[in-house]
Protein backbone atom coordinates (compact mmCIF):
# COMPACT_ATOMS: atom_id res chain seq x y z
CA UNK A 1 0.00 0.00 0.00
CA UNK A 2 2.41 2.44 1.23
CA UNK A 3 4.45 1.48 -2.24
CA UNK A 4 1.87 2.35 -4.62
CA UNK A 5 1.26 5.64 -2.51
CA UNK A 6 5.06 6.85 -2.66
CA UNK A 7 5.05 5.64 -6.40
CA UNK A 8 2.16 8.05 -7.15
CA UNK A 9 3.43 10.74 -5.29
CA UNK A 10 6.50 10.43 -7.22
CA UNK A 11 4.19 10.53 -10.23
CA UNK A 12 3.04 13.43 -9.50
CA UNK A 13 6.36 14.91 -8.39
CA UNK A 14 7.59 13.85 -12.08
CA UNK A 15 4.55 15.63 -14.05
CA UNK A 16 4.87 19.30 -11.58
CA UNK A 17 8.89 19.16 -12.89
CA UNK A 18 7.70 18.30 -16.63
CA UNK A 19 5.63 20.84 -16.36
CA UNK A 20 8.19 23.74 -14.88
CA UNK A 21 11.01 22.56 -17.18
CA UNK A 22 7.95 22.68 -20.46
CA UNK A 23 7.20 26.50 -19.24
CA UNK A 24 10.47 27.56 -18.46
CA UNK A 25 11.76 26.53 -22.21
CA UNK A 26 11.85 29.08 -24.51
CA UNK A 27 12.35 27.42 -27.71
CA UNK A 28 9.09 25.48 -29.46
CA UNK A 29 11.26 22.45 -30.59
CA UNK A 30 12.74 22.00 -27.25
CA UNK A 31 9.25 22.18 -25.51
CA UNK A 32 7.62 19.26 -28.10
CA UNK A 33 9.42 15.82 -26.42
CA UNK A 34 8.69 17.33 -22.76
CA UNK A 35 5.11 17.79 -24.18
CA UNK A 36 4.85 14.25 -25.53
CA UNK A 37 6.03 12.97 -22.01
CA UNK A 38 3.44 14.42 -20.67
CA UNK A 39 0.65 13.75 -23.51
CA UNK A 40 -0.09 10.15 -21.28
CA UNK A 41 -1.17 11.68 -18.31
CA UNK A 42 -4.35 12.33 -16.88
CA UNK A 43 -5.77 15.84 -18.35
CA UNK A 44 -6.59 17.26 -14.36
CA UNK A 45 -2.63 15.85 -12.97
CA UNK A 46 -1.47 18.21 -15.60
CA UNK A 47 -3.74 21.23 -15.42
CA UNK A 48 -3.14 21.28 -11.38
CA UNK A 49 0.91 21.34 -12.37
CA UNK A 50 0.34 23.82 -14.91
CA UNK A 51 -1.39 26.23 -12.35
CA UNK A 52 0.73 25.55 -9.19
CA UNK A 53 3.97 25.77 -10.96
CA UNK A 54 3.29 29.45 -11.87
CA UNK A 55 4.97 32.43 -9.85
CA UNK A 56 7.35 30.29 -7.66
CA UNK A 57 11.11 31.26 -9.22
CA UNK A 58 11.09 35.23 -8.41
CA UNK A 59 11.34 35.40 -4.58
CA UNK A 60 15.38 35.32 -4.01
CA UNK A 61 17.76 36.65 -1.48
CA UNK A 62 18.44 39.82 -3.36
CA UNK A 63 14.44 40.41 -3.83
CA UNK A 64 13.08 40.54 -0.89
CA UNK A 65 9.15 41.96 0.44
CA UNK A 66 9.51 46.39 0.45
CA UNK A 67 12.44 45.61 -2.27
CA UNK A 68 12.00 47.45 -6.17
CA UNK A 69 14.15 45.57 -8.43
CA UNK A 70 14.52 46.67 -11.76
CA UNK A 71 14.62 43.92 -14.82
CA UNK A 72 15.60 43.86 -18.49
CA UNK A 73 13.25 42.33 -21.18
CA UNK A 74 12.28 42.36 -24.55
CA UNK A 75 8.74 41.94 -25.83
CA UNK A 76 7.39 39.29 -27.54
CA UNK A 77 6.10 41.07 -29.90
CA UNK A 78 8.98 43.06 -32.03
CA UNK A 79 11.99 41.70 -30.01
CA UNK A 80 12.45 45.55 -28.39
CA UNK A 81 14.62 45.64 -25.18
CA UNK A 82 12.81 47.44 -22.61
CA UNK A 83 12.98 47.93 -18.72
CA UNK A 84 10.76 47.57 -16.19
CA UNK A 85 10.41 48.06 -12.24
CA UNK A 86 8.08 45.82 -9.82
CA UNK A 87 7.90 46.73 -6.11
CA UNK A 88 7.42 43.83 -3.97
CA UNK A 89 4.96 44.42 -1.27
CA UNK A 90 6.70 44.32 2.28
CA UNK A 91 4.63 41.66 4.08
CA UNK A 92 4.82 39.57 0.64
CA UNK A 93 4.62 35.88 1.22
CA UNK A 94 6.04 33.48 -1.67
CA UNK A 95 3.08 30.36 -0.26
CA UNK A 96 0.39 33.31 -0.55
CA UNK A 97 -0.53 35.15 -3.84
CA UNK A 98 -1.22 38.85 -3.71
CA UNK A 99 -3.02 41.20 -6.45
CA UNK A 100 -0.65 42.93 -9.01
CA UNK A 101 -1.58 46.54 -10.24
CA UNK A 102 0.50 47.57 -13.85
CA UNK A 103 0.83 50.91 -13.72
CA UNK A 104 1.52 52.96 -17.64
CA UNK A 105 3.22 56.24 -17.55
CA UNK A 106 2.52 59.16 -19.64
CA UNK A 107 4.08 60.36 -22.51
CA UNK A 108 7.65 61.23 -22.02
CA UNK A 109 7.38 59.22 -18.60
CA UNK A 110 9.34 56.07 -16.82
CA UNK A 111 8.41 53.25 -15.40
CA UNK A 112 9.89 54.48 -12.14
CA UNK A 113 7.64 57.70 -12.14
CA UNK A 114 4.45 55.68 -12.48
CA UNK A 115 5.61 53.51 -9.32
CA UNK A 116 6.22 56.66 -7.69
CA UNK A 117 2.54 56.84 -8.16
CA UNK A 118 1.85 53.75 -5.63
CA UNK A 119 4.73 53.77 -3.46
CA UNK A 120 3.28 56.61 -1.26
CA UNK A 121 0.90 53.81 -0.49
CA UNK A 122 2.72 50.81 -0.25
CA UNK A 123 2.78 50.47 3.61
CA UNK A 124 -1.53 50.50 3.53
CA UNK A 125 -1.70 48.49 0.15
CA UNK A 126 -0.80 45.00 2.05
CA UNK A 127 -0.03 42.23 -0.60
CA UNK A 128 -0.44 44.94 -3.33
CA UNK A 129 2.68 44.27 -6.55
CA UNK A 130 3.06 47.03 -8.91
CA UNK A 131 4.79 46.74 -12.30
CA UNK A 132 5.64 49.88 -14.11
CA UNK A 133 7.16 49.32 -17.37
CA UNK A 134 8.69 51.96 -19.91
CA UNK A 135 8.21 52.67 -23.46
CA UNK A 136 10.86 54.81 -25.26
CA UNK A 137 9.63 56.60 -28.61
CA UNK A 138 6.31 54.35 -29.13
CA UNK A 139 2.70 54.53 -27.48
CA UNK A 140 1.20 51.94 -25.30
CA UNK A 141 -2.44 52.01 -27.13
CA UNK A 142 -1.22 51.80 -30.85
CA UNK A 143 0.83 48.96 -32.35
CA UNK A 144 1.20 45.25 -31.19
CA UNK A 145 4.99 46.17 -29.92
CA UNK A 146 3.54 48.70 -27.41
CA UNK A 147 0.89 46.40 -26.45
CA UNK A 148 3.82 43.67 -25.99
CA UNK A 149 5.83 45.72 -23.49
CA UNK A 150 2.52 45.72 -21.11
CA UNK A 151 2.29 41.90 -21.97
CA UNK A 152 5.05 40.56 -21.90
CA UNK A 153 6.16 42.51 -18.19
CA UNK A 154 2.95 41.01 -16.78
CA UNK A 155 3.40 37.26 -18.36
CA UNK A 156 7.07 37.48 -16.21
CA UNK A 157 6.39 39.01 -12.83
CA UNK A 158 3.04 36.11 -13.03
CA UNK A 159 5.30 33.54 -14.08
CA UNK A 160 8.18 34.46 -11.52
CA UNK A 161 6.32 36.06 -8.52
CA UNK A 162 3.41 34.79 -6.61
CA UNK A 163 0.84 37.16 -7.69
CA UNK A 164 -2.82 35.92 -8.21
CA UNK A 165 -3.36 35.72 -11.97
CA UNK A 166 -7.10 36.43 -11.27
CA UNK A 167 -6.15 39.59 -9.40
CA UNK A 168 -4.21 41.70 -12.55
CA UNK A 169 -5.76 44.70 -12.86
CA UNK A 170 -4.08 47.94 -14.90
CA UNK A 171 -4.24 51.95 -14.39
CA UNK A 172 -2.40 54.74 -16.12
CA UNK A 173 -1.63 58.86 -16.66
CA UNK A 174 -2.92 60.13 -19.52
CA UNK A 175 -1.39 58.47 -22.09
CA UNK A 176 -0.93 55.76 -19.76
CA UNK A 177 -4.83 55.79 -19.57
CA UNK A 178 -5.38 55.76 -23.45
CA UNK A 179 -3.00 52.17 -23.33
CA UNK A 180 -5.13 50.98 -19.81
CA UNK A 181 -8.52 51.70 -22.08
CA UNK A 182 -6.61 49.87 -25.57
CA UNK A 183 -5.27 47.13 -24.58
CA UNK A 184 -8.15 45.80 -21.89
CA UNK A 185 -10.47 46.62 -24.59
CA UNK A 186 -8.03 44.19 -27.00
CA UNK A 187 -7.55 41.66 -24.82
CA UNK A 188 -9.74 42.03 -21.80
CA UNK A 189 -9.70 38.29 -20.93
CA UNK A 190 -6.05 39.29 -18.89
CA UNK A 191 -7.42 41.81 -16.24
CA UNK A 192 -9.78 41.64 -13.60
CA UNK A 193 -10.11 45.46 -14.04
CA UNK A 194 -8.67 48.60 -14.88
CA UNK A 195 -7.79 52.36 -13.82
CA UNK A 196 -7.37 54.93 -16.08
CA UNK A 197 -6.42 58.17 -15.56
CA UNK A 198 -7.54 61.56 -17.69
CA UNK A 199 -7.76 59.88 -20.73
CA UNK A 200 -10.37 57.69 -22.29
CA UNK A 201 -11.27 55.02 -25.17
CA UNK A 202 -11.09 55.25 -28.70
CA UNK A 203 -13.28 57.67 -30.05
CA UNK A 204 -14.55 57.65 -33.95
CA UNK A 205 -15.88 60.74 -35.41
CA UNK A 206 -17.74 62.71 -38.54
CA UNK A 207 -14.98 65.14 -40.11
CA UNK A 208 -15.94 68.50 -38.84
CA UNK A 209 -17.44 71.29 -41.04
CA UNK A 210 -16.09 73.88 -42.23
CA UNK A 211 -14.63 76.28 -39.62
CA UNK A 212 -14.39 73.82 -36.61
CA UNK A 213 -12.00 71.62 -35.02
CA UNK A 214 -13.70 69.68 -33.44
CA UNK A 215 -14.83 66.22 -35.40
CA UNK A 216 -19.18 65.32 -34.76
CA UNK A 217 -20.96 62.43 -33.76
CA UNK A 218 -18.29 61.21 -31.77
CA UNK A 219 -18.91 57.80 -30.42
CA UNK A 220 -16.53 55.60 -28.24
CA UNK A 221 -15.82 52.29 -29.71
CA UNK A 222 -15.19 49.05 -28.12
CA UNK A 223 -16.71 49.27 -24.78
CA UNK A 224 -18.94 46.36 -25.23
CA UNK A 225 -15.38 44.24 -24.37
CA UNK A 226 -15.54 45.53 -20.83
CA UNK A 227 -18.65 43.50 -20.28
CA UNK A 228 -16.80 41.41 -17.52
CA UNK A 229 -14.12 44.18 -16.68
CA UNK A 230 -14.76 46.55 -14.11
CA UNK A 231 -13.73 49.90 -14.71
CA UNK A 232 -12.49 53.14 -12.05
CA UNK A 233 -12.53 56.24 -14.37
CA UNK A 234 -10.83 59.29 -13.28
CA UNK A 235 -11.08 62.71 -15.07
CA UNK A 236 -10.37 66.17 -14.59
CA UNK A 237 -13.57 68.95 -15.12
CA UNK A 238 -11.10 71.31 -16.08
CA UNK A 239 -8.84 69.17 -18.05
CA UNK A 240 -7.86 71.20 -21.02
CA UNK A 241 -5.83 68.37 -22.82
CA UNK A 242 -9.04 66.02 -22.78
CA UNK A 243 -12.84 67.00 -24.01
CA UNK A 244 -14.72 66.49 -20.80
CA UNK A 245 -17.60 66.15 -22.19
CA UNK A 246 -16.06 62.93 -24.61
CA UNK A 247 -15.20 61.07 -21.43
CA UNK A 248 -18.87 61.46 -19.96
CA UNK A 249 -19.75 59.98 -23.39
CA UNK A 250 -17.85 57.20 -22.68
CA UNK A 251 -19.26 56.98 -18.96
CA UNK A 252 -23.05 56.74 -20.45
CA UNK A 253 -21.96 54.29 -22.81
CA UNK A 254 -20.37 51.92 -20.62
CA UNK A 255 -23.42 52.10 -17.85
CA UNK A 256 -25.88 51.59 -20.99
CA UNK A 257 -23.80 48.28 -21.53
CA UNK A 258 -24.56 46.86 -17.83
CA UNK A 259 -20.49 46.99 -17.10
CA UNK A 260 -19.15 47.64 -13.90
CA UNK A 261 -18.22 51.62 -13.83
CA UNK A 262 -17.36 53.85 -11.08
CA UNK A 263 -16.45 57.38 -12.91
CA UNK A 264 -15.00 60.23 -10.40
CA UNK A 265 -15.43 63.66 -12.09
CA UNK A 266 -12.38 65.49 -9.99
CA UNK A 267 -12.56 69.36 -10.20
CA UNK A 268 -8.92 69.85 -11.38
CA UNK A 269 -7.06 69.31 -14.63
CA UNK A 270 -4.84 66.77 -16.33
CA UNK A 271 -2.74 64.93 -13.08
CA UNK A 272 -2.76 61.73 -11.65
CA UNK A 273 -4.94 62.03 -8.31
CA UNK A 274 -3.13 60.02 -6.23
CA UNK A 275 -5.37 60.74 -3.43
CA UNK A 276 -7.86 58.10 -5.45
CA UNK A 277 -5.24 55.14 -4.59
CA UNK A 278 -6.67 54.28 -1.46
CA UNK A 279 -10.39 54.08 -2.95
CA UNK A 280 -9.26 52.24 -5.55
CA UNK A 281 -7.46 49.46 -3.58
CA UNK A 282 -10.27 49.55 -1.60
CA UNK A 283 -12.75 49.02 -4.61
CA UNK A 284 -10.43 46.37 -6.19
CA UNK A 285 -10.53 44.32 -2.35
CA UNK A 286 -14.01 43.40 -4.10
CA UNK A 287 -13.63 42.38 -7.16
CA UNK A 288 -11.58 39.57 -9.17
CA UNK A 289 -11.51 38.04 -12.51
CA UNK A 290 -13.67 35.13 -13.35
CA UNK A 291 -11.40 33.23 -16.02
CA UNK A 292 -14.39 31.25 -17.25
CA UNK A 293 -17.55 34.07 -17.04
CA UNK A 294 -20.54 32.46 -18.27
CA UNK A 295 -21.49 35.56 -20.84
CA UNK A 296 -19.40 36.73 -23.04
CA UNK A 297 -19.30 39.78 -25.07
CA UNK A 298 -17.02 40.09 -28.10
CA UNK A 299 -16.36 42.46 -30.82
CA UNK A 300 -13.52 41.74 -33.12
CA UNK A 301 -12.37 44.30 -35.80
CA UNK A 302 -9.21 42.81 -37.08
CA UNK A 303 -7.52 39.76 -37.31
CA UNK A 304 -4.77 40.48 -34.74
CA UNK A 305 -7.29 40.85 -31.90
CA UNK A 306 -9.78 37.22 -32.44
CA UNK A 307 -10.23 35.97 -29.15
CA UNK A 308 -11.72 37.14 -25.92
CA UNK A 309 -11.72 34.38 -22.39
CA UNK A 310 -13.74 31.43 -24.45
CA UNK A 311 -14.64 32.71 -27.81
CA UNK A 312 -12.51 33.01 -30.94
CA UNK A 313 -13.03 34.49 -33.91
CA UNK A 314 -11.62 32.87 -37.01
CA UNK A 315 -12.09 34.96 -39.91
CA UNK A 316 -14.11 38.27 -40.26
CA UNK A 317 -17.13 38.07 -42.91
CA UNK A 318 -16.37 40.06 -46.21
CA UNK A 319 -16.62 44.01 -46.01
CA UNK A 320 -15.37 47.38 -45.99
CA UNK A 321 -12.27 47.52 -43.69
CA UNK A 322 -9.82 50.27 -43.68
CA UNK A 323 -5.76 50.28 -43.22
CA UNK A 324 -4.01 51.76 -40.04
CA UNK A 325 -0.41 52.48 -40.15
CA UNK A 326 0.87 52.16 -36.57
CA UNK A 327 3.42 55.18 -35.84
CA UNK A 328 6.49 55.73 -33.70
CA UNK A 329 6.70 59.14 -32.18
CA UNK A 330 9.47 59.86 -35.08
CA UNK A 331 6.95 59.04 -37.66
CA UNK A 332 8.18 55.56 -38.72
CA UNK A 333 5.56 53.58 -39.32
CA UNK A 334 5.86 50.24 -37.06
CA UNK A 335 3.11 48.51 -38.81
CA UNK A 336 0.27 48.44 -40.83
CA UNK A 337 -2.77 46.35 -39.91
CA UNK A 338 -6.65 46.15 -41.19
CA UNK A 339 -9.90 46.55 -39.54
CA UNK A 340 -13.20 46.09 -40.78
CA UNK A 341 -15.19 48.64 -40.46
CA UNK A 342 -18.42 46.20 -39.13
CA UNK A 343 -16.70 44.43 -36.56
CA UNK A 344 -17.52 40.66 -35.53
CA UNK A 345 -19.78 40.88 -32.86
CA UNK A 346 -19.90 37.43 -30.92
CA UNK A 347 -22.63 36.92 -27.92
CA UNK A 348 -22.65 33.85 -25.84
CA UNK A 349 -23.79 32.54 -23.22
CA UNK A 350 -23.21 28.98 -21.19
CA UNK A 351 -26.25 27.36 -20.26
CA UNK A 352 -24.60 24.78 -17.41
CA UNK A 353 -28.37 22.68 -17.18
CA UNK A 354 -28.16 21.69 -20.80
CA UNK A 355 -24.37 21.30 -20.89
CA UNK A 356 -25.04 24.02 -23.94
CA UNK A 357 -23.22 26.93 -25.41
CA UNK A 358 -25.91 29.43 -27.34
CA UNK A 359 -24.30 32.27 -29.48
CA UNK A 360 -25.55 35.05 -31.55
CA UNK A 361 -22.65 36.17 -34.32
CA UNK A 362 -22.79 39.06 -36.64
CA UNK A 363 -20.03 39.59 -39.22
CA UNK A 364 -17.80 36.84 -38.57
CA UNK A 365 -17.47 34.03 -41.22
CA UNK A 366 -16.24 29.84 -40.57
CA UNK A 367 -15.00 28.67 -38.53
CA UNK A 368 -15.66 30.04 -34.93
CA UNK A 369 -13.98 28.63 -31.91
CA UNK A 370 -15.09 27.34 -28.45
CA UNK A 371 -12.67 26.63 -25.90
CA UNK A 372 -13.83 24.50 -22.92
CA UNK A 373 -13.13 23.62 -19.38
CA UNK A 374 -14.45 21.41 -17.19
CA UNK A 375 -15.06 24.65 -14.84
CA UNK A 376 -17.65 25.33 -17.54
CA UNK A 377 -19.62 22.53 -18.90
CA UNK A 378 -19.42 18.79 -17.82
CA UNK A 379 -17.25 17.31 -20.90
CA UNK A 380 -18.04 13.82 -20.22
CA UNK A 381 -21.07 14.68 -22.32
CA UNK A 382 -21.90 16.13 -25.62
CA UNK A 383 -21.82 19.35 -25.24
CA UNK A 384 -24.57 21.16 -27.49
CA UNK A 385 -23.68 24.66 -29.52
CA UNK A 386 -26.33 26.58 -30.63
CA UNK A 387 -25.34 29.67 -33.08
CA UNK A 388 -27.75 32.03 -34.47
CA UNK A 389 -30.57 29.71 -33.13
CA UNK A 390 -29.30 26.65 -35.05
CA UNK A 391 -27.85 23.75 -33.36
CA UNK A 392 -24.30 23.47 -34.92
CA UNK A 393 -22.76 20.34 -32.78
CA UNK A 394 -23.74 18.29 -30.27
CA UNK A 395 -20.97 15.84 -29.77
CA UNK A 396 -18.37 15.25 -26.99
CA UNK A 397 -15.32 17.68 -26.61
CA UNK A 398 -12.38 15.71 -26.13
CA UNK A 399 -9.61 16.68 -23.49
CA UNK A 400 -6.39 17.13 -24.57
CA UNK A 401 -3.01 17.35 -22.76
CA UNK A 402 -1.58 19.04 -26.15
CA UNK A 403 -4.52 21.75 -26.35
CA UNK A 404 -4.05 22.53 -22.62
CA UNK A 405 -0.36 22.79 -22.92
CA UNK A 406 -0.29 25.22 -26.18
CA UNK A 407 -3.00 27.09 -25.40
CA UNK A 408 -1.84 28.16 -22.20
CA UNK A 409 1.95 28.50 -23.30
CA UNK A 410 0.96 31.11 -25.82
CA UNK A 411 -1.31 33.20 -24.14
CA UNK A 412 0.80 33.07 -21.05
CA UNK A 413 -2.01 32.47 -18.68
CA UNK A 414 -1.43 29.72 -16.31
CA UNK A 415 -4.61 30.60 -14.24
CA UNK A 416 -7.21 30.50 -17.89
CA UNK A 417 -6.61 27.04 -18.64
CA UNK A 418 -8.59 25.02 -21.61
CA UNK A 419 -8.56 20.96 -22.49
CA UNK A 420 -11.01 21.11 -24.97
CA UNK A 421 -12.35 23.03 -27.64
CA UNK A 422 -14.81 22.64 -30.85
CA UNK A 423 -15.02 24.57 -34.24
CA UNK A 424 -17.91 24.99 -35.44
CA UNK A 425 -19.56 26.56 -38.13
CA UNK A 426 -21.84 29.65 -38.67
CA UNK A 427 -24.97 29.46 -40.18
């Protein structure tokens, strides 16, 4: 008895050191025979390896709880060296994982002046990290590479620290809060919710007539992708850089969606309000990030952004679309990308008592992607997908020690883990 206990402990041991050595490769080749050792095992061994192994390596003699260290990177996305600088909460404790707050400068900023920001109120902020990375000569809201240097800091400190990947939330300074509102609103699935500072979404206009400025009918975009990300909105009344009366058009669009807004009108200008930091860690004590919500809301305008939590978008139905060319502040143009005008809208819903997933899709064309977790649906059965109102699939979703594996390796989100998924088509 006692031999078959100590040989599956041992087991297990094996699969959690698989599992490090798979995530801590860098190269895909070298990460394909650890992946086929582990291809044998039971689906659940390797999902509970895959989440306990994250945020383990980071806590060292020379980083210690009330330390800032400072690290080197370079983002995924591009290959561009950058810098960032995490503050370690004092009372930090590696077998406990605190909340991480990623905090975007403004233009012409460091990442050490946005700490600056929070470390005023480090001593009341408990198990509270903060991440401030820097950009040099790009913004965070525009091109992949900007996104990248938010992603890729954040996919590290995760991976290295223990910090609750559940409890990733973002703010920023003007500039800072055009990036917190861009890239939640490209790939909201990452934070449980966000901060920004005198600034606001994307805003699409008219042209203005002749002898104004100002563009007409402008109308935020993209909101509808905080449906399951809380947002704290901070603006200045007499901000003279940003149209007040643009970022209460955002506010009424967002509570008109049913998200999660609190918006505090302050009766200054353009600055950071640090005086909000303790409401904020206050509001954030409440909240958290549900990896597998059971409504999703996705709009999709381009190719490089197709996936949201569960839902993936495969290709975008024919139509107008319109090129962007992605700037440096020099000018050079870092890259070009498309978006379609009528963006793929994807509603869905999981309906747990008939082990069903029911979707409404506008503007997205074959094939469109499901992924699944047994924290969802119970894949032991067929698990029904109903698009448009007609039933596309009702067969079993196999698990898959491969899709869990890959999927989580490249979106770098230990903590959002799927076995399963089915492709299905739209009618």
């Amino acid at each position: 008895m006692m031999t078959a206990m100590l040989a599956a402990l041992m087991l297990l041991q094996d699969t959690q050191e698989l599992v490090d050595r798979y995530f801590a490769e860098a190269e895909r080749a070298k990460r394909e025979p650890i992946e086929n050792q582990l291809a044998s095992r039971p689906v659940a061994e390797v999902e509970e390896a895959v989440r306990r192994g994250a945020g383990r390596a980071g806590l060292t003699p020379t980083v210690r709880g009330g330390d800032v260290t400072v690290r080197e990177s370079k983002t995924r996305v591009g290959g561009v060296a950058f810098r960032y600088h995490l503050y370690v909460p004092k009372d930090c404790d590696p077998a406990k994982r605190g909340r991480l707050i990623v905090s975007l400068h403004g233009t012409g900023g460091t990442g050490e002046q946005a700490l600056a920001l929070w470390r005023e109120n480090a001593a009341a902020m408990g198990d509270v990290f903060v991440l401030a990375p820097s950009i040099v000569g790009d913004a965070w809201g525009g091109s992949t590479r900007g996104h990248s240097h938010v992603l890729t800091a954040i996919h590290e400190v995760v991976r290295d620290f223990p910090v609750d990947a559940n409890q990733v939330w973002m703010d920023g300074v003007s500039m800072g809060g055009t990036g917190t509102f861009r890239i939640a609103g490209y790939v909201p699935d990452r934070f449980a919710g966000v901060m920004p500072r005198v600034q606001g979404p994307r805003y699409d206009g008219d042209p203005p007539p002749p002898g104004q400025k100002e563009p007409v009918n402008v109308r935020p975009r993209f909101l509808e992708n905080f449906k399951n990300v809380p947002v704290y909105w901070i603006v200045g009344e007499k901000d003279e850089m940003v149209p007040i009366q643009w970022m209460r058009l955002g506010h009424e669009r967002l509570k008109s969606l049913g998200c999660d807004v609190t918006f505090r009108e302050m009766p200054r200008g353009h600055e950071a309000y640090a005086e909000e930091n303790a409401a904020i860690v206050a509001w954030m004590s409440k909240r958290s990030r549900d990896p597998y919500p059971a409504e999703v809301v996705w709009h999709s305008a381009e190719q490089a952004y197709r996936r949201a939590y569960w839902v993936e978008v495969g290709k975008h139905a024919a139509g107008p679309s319109k090129q962007y060319a992605y700037q440096d502040f020099s000018g050079k143009v870092l890259e070009t990308r498309t978006e379609f005008r009528n963006p793929a809208i994807v509603k869905a819903t999981v309906k747990r008592a008939d082990n069903a997933i029911e979707a409404t899709v506008e503007g997205a064309a074959t094939p469109l992607t499901f992924w699944l977790s047994d924290a969802m649906l119970d894949l032991d059965k067929p698990v029904v997908v109903r698009v448009n109102g007609v039933k596309v699939s009702d067969k079993k979703a196999a698990r898959s020690v491969k899709t869990l594996l890959l999927d989580a390796q490249e979106r770098m989100d230990r903590a959002m883990i799927f076995s399963a998924k089915v492709e299905v088509r739209v009618p």
